[in-house]
N, C-alpha and C. Protein backbone atom coordinates (compact mmCIF):
# COMPACT_ATOMS: atom_id res chain seq x y z
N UNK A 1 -13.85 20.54 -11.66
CA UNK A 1 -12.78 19.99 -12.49
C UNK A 1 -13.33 18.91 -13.40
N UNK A 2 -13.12 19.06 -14.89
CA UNK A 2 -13.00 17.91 -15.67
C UNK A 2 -12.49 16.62 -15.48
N UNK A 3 -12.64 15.75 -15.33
CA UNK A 3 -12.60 14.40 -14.66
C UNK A 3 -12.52 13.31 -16.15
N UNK A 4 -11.59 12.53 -16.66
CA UNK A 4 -12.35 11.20 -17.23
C UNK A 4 -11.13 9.87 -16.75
N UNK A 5 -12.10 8.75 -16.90
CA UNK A 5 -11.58 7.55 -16.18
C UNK A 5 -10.30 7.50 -16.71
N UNK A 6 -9.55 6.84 -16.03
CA UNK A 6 -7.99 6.52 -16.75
C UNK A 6 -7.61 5.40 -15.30
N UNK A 7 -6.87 4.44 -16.30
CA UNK A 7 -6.23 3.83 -15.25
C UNK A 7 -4.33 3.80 -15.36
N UNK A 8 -4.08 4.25 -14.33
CA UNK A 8 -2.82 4.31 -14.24
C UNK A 8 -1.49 3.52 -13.96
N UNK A 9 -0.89 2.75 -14.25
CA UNK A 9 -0.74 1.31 -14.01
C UNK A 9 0.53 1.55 -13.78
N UNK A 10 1.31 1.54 -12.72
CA UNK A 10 2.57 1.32 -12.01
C UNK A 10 2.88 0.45 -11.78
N UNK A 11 4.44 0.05 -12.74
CA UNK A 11 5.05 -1.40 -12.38
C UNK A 11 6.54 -1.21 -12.21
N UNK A 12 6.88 -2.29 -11.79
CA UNK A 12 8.15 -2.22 -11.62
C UNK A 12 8.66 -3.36 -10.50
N UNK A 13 10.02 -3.23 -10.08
CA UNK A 13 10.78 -4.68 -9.55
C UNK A 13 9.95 -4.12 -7.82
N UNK A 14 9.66 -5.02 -6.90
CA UNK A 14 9.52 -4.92 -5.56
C UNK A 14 10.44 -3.96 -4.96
N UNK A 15 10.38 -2.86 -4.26
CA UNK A 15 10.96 -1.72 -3.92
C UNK A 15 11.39 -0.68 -4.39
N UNK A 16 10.67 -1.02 -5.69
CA UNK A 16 11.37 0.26 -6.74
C UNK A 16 10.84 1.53 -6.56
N UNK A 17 9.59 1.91 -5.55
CA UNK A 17 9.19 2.87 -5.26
C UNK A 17 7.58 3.04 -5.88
N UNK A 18 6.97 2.15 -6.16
CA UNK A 18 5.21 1.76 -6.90
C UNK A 18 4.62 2.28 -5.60
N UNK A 19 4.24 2.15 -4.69
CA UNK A 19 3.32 2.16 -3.72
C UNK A 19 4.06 3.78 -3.31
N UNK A 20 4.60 3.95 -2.85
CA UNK A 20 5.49 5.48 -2.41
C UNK A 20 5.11 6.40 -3.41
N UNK A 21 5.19 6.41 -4.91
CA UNK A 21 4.78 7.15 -5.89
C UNK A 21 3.06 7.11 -5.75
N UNK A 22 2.70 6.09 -5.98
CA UNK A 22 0.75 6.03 -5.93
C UNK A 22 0.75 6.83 -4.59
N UNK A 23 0.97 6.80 -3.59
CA UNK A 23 0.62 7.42 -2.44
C UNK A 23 0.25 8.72 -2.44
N UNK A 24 1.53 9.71 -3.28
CA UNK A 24 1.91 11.16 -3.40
C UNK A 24 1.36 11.65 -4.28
N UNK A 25 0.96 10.50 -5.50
CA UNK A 25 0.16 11.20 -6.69
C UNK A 25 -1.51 10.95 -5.96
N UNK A 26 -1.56 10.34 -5.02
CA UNK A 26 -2.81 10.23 -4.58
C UNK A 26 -3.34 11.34 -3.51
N UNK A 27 -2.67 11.94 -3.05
CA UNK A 27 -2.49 13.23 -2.36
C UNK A 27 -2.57 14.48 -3.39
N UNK A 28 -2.19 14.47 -4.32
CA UNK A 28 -1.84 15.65 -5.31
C UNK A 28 -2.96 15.38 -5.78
N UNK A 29 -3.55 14.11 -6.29
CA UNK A 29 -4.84 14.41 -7.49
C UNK A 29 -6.14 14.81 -6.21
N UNK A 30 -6.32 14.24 -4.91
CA UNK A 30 -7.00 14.47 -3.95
C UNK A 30 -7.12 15.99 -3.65
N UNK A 31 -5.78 16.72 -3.53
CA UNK A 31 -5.50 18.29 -3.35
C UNK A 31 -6.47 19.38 -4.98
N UNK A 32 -5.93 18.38 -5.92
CA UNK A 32 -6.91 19.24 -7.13
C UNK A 32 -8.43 18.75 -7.40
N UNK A 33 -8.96 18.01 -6.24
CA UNK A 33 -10.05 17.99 -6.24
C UNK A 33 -10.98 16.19 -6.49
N UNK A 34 -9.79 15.63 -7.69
CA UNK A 34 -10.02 14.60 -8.37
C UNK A 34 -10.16 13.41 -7.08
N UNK A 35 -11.49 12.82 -7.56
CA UNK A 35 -11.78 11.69 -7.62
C UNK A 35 -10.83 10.22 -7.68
N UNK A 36 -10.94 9.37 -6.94
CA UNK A 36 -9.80 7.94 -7.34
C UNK A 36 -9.54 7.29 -6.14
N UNK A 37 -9.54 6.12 -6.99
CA UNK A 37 -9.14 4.74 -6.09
C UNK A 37 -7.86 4.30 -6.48
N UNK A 38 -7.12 3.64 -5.17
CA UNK A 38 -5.69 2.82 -5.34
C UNK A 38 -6.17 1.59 -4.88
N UNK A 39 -5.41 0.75 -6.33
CA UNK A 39 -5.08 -1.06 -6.36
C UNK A 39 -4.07 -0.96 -5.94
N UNK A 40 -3.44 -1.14 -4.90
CA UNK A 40 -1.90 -1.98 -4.36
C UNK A 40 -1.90 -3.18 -4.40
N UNK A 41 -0.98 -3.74 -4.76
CA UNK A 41 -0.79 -5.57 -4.79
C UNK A 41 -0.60 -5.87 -3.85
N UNK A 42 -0.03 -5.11 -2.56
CA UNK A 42 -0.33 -6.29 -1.78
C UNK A 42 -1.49 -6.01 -1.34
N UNK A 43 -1.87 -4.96 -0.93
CA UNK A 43 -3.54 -5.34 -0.42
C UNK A 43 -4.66 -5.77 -1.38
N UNK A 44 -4.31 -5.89 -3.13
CA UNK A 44 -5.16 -6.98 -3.57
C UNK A 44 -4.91 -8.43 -3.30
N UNK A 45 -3.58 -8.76 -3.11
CA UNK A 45 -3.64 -10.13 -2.75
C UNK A 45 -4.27 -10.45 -1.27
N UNK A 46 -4.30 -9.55 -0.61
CA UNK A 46 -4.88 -10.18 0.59
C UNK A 46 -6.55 -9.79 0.80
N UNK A 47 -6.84 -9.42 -0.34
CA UNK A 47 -8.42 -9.65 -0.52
C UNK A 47 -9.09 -9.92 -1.74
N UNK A 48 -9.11 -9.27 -2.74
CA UNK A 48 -9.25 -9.81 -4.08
C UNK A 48 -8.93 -11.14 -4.69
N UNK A 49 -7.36 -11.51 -4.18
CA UNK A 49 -6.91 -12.40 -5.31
C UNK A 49 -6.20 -13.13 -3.96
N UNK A 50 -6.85 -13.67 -2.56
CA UNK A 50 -6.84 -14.08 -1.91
C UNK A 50 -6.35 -15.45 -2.57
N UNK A 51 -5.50 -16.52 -1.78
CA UNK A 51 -5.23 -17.37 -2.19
C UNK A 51 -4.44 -18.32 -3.43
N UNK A 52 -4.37 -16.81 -4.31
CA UNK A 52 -3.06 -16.97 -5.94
C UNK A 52 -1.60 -17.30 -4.90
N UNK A 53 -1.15 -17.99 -6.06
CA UNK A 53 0.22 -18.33 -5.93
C UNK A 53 1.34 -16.89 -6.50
N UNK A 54 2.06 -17.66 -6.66
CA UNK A 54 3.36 -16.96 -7.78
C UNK A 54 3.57 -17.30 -8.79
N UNK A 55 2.79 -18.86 -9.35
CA UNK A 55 3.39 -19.27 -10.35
C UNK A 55 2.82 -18.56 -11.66
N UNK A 56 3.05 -18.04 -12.54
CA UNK A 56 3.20 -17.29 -13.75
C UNK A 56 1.56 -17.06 -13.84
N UNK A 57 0.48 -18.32 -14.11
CA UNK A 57 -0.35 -18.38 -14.24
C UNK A 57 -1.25 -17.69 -12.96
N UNK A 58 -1.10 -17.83 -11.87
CA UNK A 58 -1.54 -17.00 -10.92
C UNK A 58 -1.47 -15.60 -10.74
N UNK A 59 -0.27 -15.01 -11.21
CA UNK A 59 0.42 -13.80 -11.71
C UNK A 59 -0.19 -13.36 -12.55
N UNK A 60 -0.91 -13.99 -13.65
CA UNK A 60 -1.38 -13.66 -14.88
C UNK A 60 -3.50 -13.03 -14.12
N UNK A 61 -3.76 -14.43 -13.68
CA UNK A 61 -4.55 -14.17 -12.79
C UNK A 61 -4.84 -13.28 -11.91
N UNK A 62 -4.36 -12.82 -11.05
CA UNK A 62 -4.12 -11.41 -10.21
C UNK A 62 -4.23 -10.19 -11.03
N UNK A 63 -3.45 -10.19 -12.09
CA UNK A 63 -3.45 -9.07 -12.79
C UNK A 63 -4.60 -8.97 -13.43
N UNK A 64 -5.61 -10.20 -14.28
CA UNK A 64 -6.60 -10.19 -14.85
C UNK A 64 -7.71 -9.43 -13.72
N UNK A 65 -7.61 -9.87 -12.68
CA UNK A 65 -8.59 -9.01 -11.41
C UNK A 65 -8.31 -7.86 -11.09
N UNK A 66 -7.05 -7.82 -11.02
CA UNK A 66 -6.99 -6.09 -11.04
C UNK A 66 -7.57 -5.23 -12.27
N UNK A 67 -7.14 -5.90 -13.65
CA UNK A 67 -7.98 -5.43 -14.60
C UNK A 67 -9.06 -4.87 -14.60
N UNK A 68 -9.99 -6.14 -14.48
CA UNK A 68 -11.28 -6.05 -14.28
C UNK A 68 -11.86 -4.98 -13.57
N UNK A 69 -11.01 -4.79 -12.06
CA UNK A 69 -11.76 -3.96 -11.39
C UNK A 69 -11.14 -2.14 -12.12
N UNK A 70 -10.26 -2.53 -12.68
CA UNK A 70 -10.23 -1.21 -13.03
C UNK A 70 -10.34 -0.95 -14.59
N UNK A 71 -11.49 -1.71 -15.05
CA UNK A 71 -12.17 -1.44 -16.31
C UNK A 71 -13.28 -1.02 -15.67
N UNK A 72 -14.37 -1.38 -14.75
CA UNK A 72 -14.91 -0.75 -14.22
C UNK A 72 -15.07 0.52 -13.91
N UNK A 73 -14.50 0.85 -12.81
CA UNK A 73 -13.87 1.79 -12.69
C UNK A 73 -13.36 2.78 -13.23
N UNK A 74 -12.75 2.52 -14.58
CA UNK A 74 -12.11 3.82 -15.41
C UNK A 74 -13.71 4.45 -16.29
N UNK A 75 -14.49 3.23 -16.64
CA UNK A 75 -15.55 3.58 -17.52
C UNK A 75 -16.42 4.41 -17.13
N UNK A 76 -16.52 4.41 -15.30
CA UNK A 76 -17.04 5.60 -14.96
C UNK A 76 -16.72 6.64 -13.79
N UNK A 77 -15.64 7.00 -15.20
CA UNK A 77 -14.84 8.23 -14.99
C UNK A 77 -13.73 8.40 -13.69
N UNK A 78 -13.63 7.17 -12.76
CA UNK A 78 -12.72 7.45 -11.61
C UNK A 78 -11.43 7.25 -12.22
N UNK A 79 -10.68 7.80 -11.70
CA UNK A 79 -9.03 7.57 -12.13
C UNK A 79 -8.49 6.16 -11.05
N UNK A 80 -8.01 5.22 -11.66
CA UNK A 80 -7.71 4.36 -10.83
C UNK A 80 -5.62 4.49 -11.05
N UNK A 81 -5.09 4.08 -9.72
CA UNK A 81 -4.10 4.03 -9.28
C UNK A 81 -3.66 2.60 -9.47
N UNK A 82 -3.12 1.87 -10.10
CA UNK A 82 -2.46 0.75 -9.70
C UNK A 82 -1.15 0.46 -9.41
N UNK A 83 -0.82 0.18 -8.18
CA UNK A 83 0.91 -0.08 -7.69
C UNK A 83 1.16 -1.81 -7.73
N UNK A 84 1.43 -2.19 -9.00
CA UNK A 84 1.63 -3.57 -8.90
C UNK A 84 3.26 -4.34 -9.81
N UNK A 85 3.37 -5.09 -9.13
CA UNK A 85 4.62 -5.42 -9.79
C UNK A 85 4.17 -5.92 -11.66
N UNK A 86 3.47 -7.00 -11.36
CA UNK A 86 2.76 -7.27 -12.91
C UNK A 86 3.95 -7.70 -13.81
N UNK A 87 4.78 -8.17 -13.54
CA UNK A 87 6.16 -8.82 -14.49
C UNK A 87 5.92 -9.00 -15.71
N UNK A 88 4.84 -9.22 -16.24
CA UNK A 88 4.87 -9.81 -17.35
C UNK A 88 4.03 -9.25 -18.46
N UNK A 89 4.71 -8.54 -19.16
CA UNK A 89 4.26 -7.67 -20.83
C UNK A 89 3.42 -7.87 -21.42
N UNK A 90 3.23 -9.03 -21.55
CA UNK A 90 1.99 -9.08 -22.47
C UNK A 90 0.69 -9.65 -21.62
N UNK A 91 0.18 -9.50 -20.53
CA UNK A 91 -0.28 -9.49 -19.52
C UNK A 91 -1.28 -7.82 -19.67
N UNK A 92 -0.10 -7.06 -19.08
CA UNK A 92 0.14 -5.84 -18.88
C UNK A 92 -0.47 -5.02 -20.51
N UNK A 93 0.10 -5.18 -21.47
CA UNK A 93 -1.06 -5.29 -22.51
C UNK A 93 -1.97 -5.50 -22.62
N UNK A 94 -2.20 -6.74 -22.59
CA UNK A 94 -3.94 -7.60 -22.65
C UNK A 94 -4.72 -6.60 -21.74
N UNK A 95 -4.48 -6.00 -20.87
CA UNK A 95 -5.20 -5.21 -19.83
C UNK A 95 -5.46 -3.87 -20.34
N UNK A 96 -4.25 -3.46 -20.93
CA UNK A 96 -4.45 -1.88 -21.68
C UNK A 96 -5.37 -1.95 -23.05
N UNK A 97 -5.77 -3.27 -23.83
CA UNK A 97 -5.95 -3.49 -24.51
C UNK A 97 -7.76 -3.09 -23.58
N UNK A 98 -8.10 -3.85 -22.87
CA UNK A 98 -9.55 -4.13 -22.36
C UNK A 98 -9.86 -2.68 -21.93
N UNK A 99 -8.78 -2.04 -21.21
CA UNK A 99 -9.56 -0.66 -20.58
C UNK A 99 -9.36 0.40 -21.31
N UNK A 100 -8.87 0.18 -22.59
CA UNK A 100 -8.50 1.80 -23.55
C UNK A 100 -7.57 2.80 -22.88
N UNK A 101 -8.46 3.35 -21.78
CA UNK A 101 -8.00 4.41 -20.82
C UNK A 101 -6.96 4.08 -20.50
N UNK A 102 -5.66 3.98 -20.25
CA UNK A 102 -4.52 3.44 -19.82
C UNK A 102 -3.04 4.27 -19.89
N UNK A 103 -2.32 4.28 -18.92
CA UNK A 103 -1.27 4.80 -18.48
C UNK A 103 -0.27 3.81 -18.31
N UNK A 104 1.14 3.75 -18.49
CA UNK A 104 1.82 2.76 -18.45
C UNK A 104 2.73 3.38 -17.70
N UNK A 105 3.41 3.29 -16.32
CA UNK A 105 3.71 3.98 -15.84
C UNK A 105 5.10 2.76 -15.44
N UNK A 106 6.29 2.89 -15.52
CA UNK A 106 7.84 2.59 -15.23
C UNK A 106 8.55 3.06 -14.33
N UNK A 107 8.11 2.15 -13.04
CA UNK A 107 9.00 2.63 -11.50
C UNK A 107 10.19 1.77 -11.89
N UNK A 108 11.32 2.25 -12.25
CA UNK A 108 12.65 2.18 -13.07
C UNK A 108 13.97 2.11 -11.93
N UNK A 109 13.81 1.39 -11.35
CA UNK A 109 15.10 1.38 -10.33
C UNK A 109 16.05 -0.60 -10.68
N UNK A 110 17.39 0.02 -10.32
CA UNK A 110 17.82 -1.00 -10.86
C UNK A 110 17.84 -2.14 -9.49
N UNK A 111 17.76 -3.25 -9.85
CA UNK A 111 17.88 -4.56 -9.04
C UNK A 111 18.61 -4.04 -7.85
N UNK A 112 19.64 -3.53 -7.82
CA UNK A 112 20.73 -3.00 -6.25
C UNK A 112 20.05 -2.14 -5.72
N UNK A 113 19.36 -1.30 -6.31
CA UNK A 113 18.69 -0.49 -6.28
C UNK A 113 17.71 -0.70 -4.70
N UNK A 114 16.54 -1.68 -5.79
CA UNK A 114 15.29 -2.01 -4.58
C UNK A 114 16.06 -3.15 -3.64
N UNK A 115 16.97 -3.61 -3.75
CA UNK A 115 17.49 -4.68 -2.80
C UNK A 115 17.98 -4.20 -1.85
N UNK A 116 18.62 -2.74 -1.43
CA UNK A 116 18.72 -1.94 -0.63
C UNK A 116 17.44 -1.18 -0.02
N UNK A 117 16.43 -1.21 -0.47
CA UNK A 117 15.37 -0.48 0.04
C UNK A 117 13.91 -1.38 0.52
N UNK A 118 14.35 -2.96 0.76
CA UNK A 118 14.02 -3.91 1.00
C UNK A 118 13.57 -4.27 2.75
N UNK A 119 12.60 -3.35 3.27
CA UNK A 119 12.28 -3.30 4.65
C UNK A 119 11.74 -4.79 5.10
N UNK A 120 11.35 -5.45 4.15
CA UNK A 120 10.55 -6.80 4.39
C UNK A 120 11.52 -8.12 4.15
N UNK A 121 12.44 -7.53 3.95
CA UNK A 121 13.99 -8.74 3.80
C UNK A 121 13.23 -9.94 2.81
N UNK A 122 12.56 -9.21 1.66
CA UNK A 122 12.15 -10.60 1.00
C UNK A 122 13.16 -10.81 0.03
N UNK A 123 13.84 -10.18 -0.93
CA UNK A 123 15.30 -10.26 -1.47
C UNK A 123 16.11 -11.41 -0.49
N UNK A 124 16.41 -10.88 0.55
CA UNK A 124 17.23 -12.12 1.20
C UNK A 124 17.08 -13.58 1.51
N UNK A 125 15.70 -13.25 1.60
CA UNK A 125 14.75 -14.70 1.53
C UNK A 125 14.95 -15.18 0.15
N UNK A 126 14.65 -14.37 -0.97
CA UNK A 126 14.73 -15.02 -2.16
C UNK A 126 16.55 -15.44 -2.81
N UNK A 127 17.31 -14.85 -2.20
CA UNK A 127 18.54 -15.31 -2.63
C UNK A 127 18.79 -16.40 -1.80
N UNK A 128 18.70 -16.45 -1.01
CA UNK A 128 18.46 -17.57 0.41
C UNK A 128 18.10 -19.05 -0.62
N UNK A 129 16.96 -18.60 -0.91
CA UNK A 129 16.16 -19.96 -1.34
C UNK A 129 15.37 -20.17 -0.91
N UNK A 130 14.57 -19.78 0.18
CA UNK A 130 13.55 -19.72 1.30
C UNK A 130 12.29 -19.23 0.31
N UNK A 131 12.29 -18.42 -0.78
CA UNK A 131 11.29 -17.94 -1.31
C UNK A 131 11.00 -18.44 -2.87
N UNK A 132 10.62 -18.82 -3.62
CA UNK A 132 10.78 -19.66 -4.52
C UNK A 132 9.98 -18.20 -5.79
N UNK A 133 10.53 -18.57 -6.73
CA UNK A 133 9.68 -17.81 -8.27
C UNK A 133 9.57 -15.83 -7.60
N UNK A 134 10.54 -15.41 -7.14
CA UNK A 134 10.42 -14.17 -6.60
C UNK A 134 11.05 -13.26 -7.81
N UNK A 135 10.21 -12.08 -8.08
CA UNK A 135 10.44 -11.60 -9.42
C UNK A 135 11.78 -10.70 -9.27
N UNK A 136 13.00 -10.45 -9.99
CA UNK A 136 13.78 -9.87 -10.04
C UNK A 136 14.90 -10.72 -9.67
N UNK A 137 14.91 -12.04 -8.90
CA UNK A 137 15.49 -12.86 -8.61
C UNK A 137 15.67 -14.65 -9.27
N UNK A 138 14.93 -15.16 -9.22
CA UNK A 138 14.76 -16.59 -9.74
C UNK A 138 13.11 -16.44 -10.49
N UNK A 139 12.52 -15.26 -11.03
CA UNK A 139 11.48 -15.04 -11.74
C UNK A 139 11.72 -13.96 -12.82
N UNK A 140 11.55 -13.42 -13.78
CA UNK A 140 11.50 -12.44 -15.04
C UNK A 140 10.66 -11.44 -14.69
N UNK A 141 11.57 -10.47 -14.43
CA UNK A 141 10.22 -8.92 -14.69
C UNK A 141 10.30 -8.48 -16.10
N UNK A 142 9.75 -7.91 -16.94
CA UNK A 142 9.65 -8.09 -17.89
C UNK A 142 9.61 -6.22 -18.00
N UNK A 143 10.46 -5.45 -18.56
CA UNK A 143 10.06 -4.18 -18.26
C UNK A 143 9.08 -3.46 -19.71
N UNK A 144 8.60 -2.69 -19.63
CA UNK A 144 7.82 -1.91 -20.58
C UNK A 144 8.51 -1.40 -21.80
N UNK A 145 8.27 -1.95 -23.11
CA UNK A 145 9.29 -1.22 -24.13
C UNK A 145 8.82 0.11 -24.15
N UNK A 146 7.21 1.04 -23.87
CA UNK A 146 7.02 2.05 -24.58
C UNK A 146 6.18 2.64 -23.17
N UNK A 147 6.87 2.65 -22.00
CA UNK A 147 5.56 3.06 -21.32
C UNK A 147 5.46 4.53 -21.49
N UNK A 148 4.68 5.25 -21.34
CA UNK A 148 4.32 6.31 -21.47
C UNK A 148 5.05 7.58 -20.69
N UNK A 149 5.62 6.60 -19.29
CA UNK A 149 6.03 7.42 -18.59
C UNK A 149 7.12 6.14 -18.03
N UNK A 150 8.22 7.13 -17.69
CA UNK A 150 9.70 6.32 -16.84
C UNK A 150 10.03 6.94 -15.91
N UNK A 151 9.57 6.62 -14.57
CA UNK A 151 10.09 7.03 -13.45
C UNK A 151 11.60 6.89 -12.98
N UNK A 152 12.50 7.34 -13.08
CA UNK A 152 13.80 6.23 -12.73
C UNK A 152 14.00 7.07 -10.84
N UNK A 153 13.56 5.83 -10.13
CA UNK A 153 13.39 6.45 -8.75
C UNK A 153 14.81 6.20 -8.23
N UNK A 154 15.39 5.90 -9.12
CA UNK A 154 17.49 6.00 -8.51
C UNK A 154 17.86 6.90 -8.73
N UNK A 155 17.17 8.07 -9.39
CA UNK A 155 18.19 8.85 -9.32
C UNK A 155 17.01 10.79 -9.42
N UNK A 156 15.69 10.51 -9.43
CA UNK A 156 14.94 11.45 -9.82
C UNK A 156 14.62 11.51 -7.82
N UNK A 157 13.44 12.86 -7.51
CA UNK A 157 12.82 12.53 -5.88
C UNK A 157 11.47 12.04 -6.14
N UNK A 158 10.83 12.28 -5.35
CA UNK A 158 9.71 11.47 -5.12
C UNK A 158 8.79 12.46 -5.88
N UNK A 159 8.75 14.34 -5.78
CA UNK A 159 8.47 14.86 -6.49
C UNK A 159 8.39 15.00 -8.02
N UNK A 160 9.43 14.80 -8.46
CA UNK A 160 9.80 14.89 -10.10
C UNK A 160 9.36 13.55 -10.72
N UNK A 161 9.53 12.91 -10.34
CA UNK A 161 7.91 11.24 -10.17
C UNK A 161 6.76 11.95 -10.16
N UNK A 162 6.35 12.30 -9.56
CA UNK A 162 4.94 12.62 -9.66
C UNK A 162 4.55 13.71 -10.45
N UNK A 163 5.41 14.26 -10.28
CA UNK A 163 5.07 15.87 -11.66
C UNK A 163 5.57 14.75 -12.90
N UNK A 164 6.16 14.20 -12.92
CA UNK A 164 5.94 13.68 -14.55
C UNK A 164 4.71 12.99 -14.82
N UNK A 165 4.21 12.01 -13.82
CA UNK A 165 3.05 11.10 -14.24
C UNK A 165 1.65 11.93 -14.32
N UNK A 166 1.74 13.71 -13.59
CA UNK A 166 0.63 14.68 -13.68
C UNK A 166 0.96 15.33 -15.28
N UNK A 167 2.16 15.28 -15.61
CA UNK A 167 2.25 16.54 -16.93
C UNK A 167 1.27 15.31 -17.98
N UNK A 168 1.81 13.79 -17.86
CA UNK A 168 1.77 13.24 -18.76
C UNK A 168 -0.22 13.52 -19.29
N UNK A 169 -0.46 12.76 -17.77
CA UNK A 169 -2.19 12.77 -17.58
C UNK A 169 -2.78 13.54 -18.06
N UNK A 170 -2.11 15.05 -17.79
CA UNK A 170 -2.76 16.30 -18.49
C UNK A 170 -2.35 16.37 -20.06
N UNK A 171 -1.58 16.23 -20.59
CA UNK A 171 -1.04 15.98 -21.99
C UNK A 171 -1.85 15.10 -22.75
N UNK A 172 -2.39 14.09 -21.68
CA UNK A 172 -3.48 13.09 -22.55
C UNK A 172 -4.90 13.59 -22.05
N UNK A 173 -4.83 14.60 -21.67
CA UNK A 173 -6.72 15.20 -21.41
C UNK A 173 -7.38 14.14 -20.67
N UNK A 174 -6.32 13.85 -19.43
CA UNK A 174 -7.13 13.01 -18.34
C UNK A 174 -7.60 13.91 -17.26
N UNK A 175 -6.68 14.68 -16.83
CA UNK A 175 -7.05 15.60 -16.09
C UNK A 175 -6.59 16.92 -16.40
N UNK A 176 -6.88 18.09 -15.68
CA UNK A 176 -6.26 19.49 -15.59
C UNK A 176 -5.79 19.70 -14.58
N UNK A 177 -4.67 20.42 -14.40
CA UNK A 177 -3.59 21.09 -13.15
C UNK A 177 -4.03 22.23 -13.38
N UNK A 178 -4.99 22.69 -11.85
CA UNK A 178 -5.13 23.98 -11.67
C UNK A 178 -3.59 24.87 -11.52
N UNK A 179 -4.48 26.16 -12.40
CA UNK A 179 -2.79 26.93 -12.32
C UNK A 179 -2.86 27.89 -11.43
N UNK A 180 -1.48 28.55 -10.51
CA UNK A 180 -1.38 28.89 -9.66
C UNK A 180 -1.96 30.50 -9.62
N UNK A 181 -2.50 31.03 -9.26
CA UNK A 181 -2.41 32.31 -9.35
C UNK A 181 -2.35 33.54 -7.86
């Protein structure tokens, strides 16, 4: 299989379904053969970007490291996965700007949405007050005017998510979908 780097960048509010989607497209590109690594935010914060805060500038920070590692990465040729919240647009730019290769990918669920699908009760913490600068709550997510792709996981399955973010990939000659025969 034809292979070239791309990084795939999944954002969206905390529970909107980022990590659940990277998972399944990480199974599907694994099944056609392809090559790739997954950035999850939380397991970059608890090794990469060990020790960042929340405050905007730390946020900005985190994301600059995820960057990085997936400018690397895309340049030779792995497809990178990123499941990160990343709130903030022109951030999220500056990054598509550095790696060319780039996918903008819109886990699209509304605020009631992920606040119901909230296994880690951090929503409640953050309406509480217990959690301070929590994005979707007392922080700005900032959504994508043009991403490439719009998941809306309120109302699409977990499938029709992932067949869109494969048609797109293949549409941009990142990869090929073997056809069935």
């Amino acid at each position: 299989m034809r292979q070239n780097g791309v990084t795939v960048w999944l954002t969206g509010l905390s529970g909107a379904g980022k990590s659940t989607i990277s998972d399944a497209l990480e199974k599907k590109l694994k099944s056609f053969g392809y090559s790739l690594e997954i950035l999850d935010g939380d397991v970059v914060r608890t090794n990469l970007t060990k020790g960042l805060g929340f405050s905007k500038e730390d946020r900005d920070t985190n994301v600059r490291r995820i960057g990085f590692v997936c400018q690397l990465l895309t340049r030779n040729n792995v497809i990178v996965l990123v499941a990160a919240i990343s709130p903030y647009r022109n951030i999220r730019n500056e990054i598509r700007e550095k790696i060319g290769n780039f996918v903008e990918v819109f886990i699209n669920a509304p605020l009631t949405i992920c606040e119901t699908r909230d296994v880690k009760g951090l929503y409640k913490k953050a309406r509480a007050g217990e959690i301070k600068s929590f994005t979707g709550i007392d922080d700005p997510y900032e959504a994508p005017l043009k991403p490439e792709v719009d998941c809306r996981t309120d109302v699409e399955t977990l499938e029709e998510s992932v067949d869109k973010i494969l048609k797109k990939l293949e549409e941009m000659n990142y990869i090929e979908i073997p056809s069935i025969e």
